[in-house]
Structure formats: structure tokens, C-alpha cells
C-alpha atoms as a PDB file:
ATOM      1  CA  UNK A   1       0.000   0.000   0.000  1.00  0.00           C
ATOM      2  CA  UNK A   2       1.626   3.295  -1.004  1.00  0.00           C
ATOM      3  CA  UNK A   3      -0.279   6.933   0.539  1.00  0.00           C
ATOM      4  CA  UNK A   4       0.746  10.490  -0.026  1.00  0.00           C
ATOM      5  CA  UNK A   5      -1.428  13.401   1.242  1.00  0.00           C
ATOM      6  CA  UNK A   6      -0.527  16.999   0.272  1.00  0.00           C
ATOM      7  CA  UNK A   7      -2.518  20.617   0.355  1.00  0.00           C
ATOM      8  CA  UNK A   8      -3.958  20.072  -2.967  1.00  0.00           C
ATOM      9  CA  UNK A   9      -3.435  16.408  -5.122  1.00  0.00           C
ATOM     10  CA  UNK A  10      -4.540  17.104  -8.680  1.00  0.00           C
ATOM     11  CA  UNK A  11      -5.465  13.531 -10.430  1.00  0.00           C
ATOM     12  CA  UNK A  12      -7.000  13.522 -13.899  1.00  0.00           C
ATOM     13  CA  UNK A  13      -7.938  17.078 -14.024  1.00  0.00           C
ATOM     14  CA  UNK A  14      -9.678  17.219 -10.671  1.00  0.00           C
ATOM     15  CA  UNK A  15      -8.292  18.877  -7.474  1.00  0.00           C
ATOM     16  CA  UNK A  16      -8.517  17.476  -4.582  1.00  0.00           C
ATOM     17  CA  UNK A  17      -7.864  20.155  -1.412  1.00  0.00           C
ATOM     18  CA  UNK A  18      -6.335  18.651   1.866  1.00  0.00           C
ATOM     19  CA  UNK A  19      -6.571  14.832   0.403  1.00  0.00           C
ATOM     20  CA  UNK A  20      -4.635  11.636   0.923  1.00  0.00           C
ATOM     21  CA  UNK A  21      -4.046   9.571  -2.003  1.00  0.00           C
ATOM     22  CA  UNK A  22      -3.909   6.051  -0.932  1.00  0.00           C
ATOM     23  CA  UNK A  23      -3.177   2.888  -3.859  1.00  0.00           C
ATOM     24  CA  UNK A  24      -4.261  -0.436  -2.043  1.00  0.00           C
ATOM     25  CA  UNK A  25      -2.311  -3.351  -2.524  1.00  0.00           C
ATOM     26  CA  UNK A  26      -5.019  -4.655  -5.260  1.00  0.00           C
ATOM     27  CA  UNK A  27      -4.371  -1.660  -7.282  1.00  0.00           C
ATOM     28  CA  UNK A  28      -7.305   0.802  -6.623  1.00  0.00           C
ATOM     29  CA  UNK A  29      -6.578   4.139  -6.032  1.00  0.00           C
ATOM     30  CA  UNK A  30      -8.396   6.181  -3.402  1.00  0.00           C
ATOM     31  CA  UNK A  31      -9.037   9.881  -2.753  1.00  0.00           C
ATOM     32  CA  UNK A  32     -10.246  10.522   0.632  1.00  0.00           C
ATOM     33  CA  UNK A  33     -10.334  14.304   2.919  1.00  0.00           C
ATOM     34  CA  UNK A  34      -7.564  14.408   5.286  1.00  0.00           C
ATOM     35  CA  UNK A  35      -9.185  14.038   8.669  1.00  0.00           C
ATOM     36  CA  UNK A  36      -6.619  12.625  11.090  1.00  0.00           C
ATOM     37  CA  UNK A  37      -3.332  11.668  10.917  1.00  0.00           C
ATOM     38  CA  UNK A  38      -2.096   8.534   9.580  1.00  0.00           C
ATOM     39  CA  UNK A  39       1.164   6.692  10.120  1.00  0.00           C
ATOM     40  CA  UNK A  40       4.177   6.509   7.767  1.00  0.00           C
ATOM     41  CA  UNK A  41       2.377   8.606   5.179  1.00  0.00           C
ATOM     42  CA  UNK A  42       4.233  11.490   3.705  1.00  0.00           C
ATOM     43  CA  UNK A  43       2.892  14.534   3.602  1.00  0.00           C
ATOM     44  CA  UNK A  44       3.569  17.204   0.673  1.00  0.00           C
ATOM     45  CA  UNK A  45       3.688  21.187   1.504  1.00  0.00           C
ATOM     46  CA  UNK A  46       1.582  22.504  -1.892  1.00  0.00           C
ATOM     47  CA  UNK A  47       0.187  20.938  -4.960  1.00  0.00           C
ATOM     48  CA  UNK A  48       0.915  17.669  -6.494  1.00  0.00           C
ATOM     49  CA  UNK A  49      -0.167  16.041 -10.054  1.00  0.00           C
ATOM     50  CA  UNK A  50      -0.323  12.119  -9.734  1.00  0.00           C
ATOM     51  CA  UNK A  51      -0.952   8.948 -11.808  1.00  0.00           C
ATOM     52  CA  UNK A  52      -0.939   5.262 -11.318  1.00  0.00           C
ATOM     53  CA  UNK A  53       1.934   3.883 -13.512  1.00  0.00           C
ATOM     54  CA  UNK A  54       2.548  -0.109 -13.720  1.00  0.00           C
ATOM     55  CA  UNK A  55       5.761  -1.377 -12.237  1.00  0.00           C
ATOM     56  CA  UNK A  56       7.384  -2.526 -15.384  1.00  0.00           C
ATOM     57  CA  UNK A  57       8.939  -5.513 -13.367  1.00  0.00           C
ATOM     58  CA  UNK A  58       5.407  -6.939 -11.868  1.00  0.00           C
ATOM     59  CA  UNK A  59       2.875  -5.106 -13.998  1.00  0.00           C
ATOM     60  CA  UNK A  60       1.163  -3.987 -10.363  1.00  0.00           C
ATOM     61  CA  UNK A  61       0.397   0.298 -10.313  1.00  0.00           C
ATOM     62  CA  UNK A  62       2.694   2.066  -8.735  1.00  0.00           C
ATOM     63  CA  UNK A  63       1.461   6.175  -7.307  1.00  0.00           C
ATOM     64  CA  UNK A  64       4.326   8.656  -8.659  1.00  0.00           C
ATOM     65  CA  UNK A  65       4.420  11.921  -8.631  1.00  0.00           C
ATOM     66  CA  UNK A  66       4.180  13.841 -11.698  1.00  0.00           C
ATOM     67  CA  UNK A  67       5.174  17.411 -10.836  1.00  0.00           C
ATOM     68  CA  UNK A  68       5.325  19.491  -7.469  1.00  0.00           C
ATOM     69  CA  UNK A  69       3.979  23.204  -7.154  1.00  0.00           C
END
């Protein structure tokens, strides 16, 4: 499982403000509102554009950042 929260996560044209981006270990990516804090996940100070992208070693997704703001 892979998570990332940041003051605004931009994912296919949409903005999510104050979100955590979460990729579950089956692959499906979830947006949720940041409402308390969660362990080991990184947070990012401004705006971030993600993607799911497979690992080209197992085919699984894999979150990456795209670009910072």
C-alpha cells in the first residue's frame, strides 16, 4: 500500500484540497479528505499532479508523482 497526502493532489484534471491519495495493494486508487493523521504517510507542503503507472517488473500500479507546485 503506497499513501501520499498533500494541500492540494490534482489527479486527472480534478483537485482534490487537503486529500490523501492512498493505492491499495489490489491496485485501486483512493481519494479521501484528510481528517486525522495517519502513520508513515508522507505529507507534501503545496500541490501535487499524480498517476498510477505499472511497475514494469510486476505489472502492479505504482502512485508517482508527476510534478510538485
Amino acid at each position: 500500500m503506497q499513501r501520499i497526502m498533500a494541500h492540494a493532489i490534482i489527479y486527472r484534471g480534478r483537485t482534490y484540497r487537503m486529500h490523501v491519495a492512498e493505492l491499495t495493494d489490489t491496485g485501486q486508487l483512493r481519494l479521501y479528505p484528510f481528517d486525522t493523521e495517519i502513520h508513515s504517510t508522507p505529507f507534501i507542503n503545496g500541490t501535487i499532479t499524480i498517476d498510477t503507472i505499472p511497475d514494469p517488473h510486476t505489472g502492479r500500479p505504482s502512485l508517482h508523482i508527476l510534478k510538485i507546485l
